[in-house]
N, C-alpha and C. Protein backbone atom coordinates (compact mmCIF):
# COMPACT_ATOMS: atom_id res chain seq x y z
N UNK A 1 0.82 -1.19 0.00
CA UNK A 1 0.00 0.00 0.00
C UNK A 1 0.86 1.25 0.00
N UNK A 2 1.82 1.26 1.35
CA UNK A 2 3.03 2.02 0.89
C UNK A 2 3.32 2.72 -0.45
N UNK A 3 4.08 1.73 -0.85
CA UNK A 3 4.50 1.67 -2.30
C UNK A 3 3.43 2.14 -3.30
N UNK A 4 2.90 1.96 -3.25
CA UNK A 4 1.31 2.63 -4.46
C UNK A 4 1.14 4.08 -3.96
N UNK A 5 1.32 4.03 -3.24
CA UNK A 5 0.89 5.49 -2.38
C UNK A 5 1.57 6.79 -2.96
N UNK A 6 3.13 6.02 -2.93
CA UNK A 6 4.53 6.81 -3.06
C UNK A 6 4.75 7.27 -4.63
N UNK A 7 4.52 6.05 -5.17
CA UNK A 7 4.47 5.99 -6.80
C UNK A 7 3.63 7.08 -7.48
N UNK A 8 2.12 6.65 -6.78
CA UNK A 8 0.97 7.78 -7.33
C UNK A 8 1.80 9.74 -7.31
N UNK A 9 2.41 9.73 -6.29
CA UNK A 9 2.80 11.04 -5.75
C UNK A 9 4.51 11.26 -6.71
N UNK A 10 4.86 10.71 -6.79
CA UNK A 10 5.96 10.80 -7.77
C UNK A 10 5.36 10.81 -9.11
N UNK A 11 4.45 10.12 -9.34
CA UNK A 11 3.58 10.06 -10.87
C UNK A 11 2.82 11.77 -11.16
N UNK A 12 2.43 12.21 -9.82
CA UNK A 12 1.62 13.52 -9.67
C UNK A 12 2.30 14.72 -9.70
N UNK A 13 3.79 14.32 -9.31
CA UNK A 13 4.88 15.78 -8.72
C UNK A 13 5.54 15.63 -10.50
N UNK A 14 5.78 14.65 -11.20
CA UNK A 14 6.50 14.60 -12.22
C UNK A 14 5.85 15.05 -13.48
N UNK A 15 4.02 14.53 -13.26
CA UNK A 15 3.75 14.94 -14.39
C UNK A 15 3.49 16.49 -14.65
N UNK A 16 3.31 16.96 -13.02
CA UNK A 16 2.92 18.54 -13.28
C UNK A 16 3.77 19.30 -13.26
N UNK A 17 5.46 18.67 -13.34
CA UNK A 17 6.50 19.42 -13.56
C UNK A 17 6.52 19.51 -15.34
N UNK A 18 6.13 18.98 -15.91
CA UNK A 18 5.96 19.18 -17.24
C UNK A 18 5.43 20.50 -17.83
N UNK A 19 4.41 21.10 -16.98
CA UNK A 19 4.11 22.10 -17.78
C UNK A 19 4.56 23.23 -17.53
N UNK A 20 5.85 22.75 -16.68
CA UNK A 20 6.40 24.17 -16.62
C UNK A 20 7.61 24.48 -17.72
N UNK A 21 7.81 23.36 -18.20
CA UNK A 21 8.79 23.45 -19.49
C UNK A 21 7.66 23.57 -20.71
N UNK A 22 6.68 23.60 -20.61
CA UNK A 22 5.44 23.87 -22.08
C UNK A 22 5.69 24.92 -22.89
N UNK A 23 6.03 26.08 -22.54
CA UNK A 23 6.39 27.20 -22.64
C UNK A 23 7.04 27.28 -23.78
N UNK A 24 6.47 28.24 -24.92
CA UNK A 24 7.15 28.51 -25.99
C UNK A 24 8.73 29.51 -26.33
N UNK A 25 9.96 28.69 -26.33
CA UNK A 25 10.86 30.16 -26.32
C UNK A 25 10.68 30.72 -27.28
N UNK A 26 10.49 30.89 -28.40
CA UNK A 26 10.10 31.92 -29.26
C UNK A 26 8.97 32.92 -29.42
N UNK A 27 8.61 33.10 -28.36
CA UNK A 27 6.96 34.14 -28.37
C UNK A 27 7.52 35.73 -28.14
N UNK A 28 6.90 35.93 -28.70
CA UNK A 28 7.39 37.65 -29.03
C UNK A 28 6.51 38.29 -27.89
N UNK A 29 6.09 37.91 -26.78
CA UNK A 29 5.27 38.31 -25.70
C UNK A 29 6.08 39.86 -25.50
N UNK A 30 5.29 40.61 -24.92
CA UNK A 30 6.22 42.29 -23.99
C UNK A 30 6.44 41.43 -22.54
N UNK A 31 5.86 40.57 -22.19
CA UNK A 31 6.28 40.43 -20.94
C UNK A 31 7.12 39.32 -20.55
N UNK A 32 7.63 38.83 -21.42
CA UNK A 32 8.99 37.74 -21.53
C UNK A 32 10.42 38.70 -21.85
N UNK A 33 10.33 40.21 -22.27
CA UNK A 33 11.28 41.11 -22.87
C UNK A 33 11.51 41.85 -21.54
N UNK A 34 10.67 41.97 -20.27
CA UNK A 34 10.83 42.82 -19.37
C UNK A 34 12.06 42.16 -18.63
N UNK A 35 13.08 43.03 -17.99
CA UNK A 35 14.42 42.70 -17.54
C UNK A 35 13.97 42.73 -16.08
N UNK A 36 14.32 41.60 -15.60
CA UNK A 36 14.14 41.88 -14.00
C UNK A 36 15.54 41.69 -13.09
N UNK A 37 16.20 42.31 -12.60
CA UNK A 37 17.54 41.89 -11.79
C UNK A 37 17.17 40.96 -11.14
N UNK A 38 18.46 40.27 -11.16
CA UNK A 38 18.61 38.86 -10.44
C UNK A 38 19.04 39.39 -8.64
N UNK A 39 18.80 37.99 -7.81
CA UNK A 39 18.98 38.21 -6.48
C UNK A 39 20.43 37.84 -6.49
N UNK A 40 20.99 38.63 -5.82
CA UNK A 40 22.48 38.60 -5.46
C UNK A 40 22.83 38.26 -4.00
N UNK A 41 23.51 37.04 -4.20
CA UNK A 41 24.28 36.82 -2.53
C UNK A 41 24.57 38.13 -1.53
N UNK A 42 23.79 39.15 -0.88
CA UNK A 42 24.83 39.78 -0.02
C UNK A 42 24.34 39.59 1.85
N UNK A 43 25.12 38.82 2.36
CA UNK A 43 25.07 38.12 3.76
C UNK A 43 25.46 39.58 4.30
N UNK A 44 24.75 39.72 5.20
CA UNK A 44 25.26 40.68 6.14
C UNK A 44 26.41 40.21 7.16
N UNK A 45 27.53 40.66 8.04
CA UNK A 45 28.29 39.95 9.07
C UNK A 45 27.79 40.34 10.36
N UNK A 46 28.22 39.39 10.87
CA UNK A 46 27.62 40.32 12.75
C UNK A 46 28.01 41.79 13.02
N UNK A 47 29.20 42.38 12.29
CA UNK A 47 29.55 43.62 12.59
C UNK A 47 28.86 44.61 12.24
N UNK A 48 28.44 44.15 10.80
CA UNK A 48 27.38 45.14 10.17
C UNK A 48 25.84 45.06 10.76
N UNK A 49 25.62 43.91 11.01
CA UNK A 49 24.30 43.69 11.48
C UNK A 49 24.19 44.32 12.99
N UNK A 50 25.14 44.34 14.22
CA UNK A 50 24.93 44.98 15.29
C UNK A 50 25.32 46.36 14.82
N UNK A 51 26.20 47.11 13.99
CA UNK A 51 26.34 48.44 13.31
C UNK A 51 24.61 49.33 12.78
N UNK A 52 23.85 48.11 12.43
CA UNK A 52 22.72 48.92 11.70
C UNK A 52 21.85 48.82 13.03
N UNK A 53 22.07 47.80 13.98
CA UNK A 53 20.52 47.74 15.29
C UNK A 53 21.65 48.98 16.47
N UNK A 54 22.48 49.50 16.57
CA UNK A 54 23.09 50.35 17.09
C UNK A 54 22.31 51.81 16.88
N UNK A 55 22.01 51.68 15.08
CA UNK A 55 21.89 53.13 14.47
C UNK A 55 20.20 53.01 14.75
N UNK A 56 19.58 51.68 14.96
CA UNK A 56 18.38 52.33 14.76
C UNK A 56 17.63 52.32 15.86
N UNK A 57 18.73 52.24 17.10
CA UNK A 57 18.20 52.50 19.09
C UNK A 57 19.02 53.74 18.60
N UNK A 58 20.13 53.82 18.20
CA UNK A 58 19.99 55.65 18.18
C UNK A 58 18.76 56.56 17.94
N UNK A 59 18.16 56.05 16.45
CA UNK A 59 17.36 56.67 16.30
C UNK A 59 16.04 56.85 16.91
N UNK A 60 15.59 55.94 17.65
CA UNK A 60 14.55 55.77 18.72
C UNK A 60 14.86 56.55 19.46
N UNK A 61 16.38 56.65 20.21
CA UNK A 61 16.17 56.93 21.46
C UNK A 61 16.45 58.76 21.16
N UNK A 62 16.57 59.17 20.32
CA UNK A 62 16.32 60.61 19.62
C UNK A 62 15.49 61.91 19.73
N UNK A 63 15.51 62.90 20.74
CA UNK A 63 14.53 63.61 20.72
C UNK A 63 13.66 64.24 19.46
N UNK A 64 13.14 64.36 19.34
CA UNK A 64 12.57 64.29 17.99
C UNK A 64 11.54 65.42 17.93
N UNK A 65 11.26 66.21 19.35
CA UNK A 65 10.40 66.84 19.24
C UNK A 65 10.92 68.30 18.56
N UNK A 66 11.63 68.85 17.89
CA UNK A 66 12.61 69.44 17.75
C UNK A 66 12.69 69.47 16.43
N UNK A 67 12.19 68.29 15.58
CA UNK A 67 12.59 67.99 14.39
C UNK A 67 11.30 68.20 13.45
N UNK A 68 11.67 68.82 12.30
CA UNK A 68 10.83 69.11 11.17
C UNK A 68 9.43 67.55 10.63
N UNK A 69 8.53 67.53 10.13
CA UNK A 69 8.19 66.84 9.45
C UNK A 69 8.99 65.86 8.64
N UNK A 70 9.71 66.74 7.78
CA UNK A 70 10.44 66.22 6.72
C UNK A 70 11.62 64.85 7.51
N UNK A 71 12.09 65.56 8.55
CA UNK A 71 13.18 65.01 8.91
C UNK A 71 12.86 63.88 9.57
N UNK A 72 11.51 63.88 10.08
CA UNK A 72 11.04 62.67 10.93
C UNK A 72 10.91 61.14 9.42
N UNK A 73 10.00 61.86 8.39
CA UNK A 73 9.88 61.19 7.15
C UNK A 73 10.94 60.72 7.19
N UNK A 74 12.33 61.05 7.30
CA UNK A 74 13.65 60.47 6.44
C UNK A 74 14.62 59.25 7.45
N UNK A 75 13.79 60.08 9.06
CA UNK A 75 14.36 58.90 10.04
C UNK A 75 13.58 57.60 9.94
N UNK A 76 12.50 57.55 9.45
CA UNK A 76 11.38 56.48 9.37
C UNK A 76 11.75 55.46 8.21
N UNK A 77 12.14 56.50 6.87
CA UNK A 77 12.75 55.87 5.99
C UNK A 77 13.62 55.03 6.42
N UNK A 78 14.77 55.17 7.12
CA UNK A 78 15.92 55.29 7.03
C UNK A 78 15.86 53.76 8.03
N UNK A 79 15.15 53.94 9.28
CA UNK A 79 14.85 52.58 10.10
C UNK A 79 13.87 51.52 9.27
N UNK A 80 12.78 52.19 8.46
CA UNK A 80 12.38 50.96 7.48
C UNK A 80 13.21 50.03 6.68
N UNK A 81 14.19 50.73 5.91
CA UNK A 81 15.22 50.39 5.29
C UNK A 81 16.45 49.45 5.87
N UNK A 82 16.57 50.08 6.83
CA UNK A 82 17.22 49.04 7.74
C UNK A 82 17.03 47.76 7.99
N UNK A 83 15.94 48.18 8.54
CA UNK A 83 14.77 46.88 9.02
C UNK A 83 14.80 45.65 7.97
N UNK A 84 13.95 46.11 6.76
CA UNK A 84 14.57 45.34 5.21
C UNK A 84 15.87 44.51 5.04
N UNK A 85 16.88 45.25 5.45
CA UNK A 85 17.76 44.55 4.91
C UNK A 85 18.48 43.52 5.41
N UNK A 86 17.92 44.06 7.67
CA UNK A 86 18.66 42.80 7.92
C UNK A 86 17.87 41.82 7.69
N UNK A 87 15.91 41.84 7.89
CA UNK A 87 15.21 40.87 7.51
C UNK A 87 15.56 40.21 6.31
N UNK A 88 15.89 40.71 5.45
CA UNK A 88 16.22 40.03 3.82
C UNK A 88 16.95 39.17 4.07
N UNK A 89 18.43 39.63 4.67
CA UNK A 89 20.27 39.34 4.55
C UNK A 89 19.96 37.91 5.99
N UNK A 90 18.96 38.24 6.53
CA UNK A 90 18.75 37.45 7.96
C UNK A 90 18.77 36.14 7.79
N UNK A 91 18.83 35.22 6.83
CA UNK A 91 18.72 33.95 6.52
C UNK A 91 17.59 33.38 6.87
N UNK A 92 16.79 33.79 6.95
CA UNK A 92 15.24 33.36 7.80
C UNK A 92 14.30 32.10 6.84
N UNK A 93 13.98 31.42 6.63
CA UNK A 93 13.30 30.40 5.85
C UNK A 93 11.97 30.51 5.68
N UNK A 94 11.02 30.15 5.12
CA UNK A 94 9.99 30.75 4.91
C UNK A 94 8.71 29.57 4.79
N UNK A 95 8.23 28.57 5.31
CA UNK A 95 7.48 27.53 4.47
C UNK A 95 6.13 27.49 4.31
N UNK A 96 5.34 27.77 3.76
CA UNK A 96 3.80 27.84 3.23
C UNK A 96 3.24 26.69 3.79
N UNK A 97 1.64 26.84 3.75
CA UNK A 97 0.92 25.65 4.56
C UNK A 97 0.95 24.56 3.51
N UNK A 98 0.99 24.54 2.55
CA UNK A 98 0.80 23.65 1.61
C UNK A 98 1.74 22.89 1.98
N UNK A 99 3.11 23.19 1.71
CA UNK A 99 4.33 22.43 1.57
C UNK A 99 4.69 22.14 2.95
N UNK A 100 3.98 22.55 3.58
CA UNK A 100 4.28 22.00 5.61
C UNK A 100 3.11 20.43 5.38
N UNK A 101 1.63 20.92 4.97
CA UNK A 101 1.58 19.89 4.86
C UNK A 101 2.03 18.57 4.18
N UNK A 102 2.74 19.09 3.21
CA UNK A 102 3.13 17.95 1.86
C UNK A 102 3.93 16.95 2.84
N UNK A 103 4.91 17.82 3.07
CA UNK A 103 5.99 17.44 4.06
C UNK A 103 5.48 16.25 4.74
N UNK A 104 4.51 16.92 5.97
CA UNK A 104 3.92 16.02 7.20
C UNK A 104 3.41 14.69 6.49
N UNK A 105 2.64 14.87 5.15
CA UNK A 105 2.07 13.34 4.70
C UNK A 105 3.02 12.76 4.36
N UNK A 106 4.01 13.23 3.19
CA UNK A 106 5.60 12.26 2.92
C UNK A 106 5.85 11.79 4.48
N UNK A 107 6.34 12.21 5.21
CA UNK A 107 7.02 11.52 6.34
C UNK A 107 6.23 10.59 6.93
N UNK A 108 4.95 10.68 7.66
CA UNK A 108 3.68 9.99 7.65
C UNK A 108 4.30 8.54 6.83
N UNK A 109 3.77 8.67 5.58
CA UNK A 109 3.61 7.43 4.42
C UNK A 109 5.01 6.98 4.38
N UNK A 110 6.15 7.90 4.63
CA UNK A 110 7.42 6.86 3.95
C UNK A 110 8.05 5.92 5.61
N UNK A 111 7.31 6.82 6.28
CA UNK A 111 7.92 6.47 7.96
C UNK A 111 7.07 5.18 8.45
């Protein structure tokens, strides 16, 4: 039963990898021509990473009452941005319910 189980699901993951090669390379589409940059390796190090959470308890701890509109806008920026990059650079993993469950039944059936 096992075995039938496993097969069906290798029969199901393989055949619907097919249509992702269906795809015509020659289509003159506008939206196959649009350039999108690629993701680039950049790891943050611990130095840089305690360097940017340094700058942005500076900026909290900042009187601020003092400070223009504008300038508050650019400190907000400036800690959003932050924020971004160590979350990005953070190595953090990400897994959807789908593929948590996929997971749980493979192990289930092969265990």
């Amino acid at each position: 039963m096992k075995k039938t189980i496993f097969f069906v699901l290798i029969m199901i993951f393989s055949l619907s990898a097919s249509t992702v090669f269906a795809t015509n390379k020659n289509s003159d589409r506008a939206s196959e021509k649009v350039a999108v940059p690629g993701k680039t390796e950049n790891k943050l190090s611990e130095e840089e990473i305690s360097r940017l959470t340094k700058r942005v308890e500076e900026i909290r701890d900042m009187d601020k009452t003092n400070m223009t509109v504008k300038e508050k806008r650019e400190l907000r920026k400036e800690v959003k941005a932050i924020k971004e990059n160590v979350k990005r650079d953070g190595g953090v993993i990400y897994i959807s319910a789908g593929t948590l469950i996929l997971i749980i039944i493979l192990v289930l059936l092969l265990a």
